[in-house]
N, C-alpha and C. Protein backbone atom coordinates (compact mmCIF):
# COMPACT_ATOMS: atom_id res chain seq x y z
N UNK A 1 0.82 -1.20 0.00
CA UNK A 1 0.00 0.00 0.00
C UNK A 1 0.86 1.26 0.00
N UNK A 2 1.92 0.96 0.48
CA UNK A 2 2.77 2.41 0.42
C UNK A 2 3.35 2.44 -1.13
N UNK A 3 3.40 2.02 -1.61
CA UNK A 3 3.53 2.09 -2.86
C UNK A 3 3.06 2.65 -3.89
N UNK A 4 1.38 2.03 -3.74
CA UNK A 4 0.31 3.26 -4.50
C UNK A 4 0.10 4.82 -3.57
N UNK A 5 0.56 4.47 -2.00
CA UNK A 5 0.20 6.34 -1.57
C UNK A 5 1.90 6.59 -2.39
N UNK A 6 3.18 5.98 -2.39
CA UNK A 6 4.08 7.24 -2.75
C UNK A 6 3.44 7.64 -4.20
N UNK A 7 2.96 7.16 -5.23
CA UNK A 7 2.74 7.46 -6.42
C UNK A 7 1.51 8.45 -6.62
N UNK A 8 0.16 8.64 -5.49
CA UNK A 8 -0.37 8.98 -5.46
C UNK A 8 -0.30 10.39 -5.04
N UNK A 9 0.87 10.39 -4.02
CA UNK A 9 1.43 11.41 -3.44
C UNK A 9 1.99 12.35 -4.51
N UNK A 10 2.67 11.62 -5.58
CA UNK A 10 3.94 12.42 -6.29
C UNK A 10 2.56 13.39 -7.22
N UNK A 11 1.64 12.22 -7.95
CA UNK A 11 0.55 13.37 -8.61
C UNK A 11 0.32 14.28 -8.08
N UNK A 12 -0.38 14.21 -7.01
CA UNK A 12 -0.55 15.25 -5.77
C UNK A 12 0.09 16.50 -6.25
N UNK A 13 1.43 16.07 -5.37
CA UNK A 13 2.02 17.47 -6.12
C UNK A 13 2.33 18.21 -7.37
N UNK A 14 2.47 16.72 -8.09
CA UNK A 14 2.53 17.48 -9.45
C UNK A 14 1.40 18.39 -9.91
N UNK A 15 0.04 18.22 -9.26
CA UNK A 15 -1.29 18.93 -9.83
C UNK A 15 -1.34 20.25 -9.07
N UNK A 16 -0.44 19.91 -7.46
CA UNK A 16 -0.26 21.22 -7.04
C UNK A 16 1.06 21.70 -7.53
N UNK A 17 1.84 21.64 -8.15
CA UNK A 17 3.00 22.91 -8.82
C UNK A 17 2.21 23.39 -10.37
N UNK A 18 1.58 22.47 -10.83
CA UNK A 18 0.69 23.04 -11.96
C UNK A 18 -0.53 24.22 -11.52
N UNK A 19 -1.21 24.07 -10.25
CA UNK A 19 -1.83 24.89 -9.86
C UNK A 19 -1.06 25.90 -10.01
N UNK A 20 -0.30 25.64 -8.92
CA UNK A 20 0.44 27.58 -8.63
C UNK A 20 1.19 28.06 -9.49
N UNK A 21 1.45 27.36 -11.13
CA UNK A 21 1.89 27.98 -12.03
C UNK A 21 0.69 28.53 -12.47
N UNK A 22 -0.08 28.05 -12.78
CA UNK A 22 -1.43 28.46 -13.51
C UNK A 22 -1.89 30.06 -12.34
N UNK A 23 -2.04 29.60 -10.93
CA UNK A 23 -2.39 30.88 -10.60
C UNK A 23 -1.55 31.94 -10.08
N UNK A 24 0.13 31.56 -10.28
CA UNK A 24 1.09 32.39 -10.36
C UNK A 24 1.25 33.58 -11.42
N UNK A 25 1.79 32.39 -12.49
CA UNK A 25 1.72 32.54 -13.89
C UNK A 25 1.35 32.57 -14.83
N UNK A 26 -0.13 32.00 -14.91
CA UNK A 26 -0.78 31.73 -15.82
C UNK A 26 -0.23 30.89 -16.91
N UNK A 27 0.31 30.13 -16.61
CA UNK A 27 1.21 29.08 -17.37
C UNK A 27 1.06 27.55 -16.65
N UNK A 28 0.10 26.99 -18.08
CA UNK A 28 0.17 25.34 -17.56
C UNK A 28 0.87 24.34 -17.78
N UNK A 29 1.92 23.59 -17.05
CA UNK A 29 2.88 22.87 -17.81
C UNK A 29 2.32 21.58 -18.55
N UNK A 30 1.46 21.41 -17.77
CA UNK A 30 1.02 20.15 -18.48
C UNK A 30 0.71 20.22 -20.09
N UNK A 31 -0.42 21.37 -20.27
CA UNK A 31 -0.56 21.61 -21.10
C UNK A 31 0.34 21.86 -22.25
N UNK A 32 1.20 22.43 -21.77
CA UNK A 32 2.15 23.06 -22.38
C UNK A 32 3.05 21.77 -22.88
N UNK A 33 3.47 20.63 -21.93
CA UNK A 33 4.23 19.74 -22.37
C UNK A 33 3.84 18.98 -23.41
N UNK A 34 1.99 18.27 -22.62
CA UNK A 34 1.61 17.11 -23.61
C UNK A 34 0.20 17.96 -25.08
N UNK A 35 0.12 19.18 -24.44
CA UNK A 35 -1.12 19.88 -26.06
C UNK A 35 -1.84 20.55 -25.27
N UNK A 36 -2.77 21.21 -25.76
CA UNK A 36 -3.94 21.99 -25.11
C UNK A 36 -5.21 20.55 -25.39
N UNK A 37 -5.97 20.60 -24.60
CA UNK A 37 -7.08 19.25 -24.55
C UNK A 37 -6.92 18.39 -25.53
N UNK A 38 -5.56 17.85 -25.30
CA UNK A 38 -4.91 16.29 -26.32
C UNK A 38 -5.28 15.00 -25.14
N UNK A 39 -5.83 14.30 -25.66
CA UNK A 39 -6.35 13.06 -24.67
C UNK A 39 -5.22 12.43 -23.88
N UNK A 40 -3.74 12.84 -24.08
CA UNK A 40 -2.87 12.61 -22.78
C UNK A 40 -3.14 14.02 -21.90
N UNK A 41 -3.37 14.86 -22.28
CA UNK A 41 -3.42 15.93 -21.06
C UNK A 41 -4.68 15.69 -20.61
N UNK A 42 -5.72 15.27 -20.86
CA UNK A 42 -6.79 14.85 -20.21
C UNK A 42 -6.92 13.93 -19.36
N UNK A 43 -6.16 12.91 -19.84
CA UNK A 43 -5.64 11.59 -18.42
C UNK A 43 -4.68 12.02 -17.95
N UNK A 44 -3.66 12.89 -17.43
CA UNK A 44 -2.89 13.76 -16.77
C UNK A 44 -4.12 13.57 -16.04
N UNK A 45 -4.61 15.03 -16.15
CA UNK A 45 -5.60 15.52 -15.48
C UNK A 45 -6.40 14.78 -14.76
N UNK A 46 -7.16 13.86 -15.36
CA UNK A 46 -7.59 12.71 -15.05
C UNK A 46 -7.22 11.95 -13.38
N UNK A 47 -5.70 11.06 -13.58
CA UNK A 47 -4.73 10.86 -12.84
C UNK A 47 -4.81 11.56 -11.62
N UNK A 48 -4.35 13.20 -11.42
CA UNK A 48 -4.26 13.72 -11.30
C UNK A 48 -5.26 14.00 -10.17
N UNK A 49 -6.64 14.16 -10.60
CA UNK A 49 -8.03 14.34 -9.88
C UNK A 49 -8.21 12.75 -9.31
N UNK A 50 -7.75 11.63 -9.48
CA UNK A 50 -8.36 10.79 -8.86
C UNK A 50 -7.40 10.12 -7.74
N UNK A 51 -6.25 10.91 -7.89
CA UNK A 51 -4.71 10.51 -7.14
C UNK A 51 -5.69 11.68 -5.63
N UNK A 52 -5.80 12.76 -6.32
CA UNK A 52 -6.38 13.54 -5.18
C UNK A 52 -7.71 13.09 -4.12
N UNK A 53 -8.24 12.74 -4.73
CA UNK A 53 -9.48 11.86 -4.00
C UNK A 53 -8.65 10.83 -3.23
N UNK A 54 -7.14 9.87 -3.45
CA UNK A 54 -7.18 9.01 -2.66
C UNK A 54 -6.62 9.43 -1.84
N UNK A 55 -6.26 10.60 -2.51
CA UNK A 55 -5.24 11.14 -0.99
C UNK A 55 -6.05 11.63 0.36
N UNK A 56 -6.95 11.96 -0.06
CA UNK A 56 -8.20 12.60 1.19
C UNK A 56 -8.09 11.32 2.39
N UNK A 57 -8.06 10.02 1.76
CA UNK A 57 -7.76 8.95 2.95
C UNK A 57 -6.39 8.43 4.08
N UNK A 58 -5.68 9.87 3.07
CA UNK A 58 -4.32 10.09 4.49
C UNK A 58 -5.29 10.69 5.56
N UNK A 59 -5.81 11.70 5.39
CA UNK A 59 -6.46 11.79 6.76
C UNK A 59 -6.92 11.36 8.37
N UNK A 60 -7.67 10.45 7.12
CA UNK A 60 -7.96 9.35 8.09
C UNK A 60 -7.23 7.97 8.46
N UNK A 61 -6.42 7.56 7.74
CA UNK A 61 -5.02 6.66 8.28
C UNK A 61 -3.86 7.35 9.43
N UNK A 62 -4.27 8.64 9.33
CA UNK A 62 -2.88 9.55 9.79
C UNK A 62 -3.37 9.20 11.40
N UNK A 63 -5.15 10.06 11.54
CA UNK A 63 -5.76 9.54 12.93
C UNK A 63 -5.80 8.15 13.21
N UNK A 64 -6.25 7.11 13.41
CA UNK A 64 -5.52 5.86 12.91
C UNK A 64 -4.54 5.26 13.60
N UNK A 65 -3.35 5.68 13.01
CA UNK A 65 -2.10 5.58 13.65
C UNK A 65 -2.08 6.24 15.20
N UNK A 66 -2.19 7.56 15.24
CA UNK A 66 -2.12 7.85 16.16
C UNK A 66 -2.96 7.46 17.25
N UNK A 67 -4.10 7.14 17.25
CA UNK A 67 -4.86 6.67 18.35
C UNK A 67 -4.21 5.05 18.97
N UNK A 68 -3.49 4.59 18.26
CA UNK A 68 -2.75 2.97 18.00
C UNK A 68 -1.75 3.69 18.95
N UNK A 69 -1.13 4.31 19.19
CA UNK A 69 0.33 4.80 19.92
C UNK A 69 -0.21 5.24 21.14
């Protein structure tokens, strides 16, 4: 399981440094790397949004742990 959170994790951020370019800079890398709405930047995106949903369940693993200690 730590395996799919490190990978899930890394999207994570990758969707947050794309954010704060976009609302830094107004510059999207993704876009910019793989096209403007080319069906790999859409599963980016994709990825991306559903890596974030699993991450919402660190939350609750994090409490979890700690009540265990």
């Amino acid at each position: 399981m730590r395996t799919l959170d490190s990978i899930a994790l890394v999207f994570v951020v990758i969707g947050a440094v794309n954010w704060g370019l976009i609302g830094f800079f107004r510059y999207d890398l993704v876009s910019n790397l793989f096209g403007v709405n080319t069906m790999l930047t859409r599963i980016i995106f994709a990825i991306v949004g559903i890596c974030g949903l699993y991450a919402i369940s660190f939350f609750g693993r994090d409490r979890e742990v700690t009540r265990e200690k």
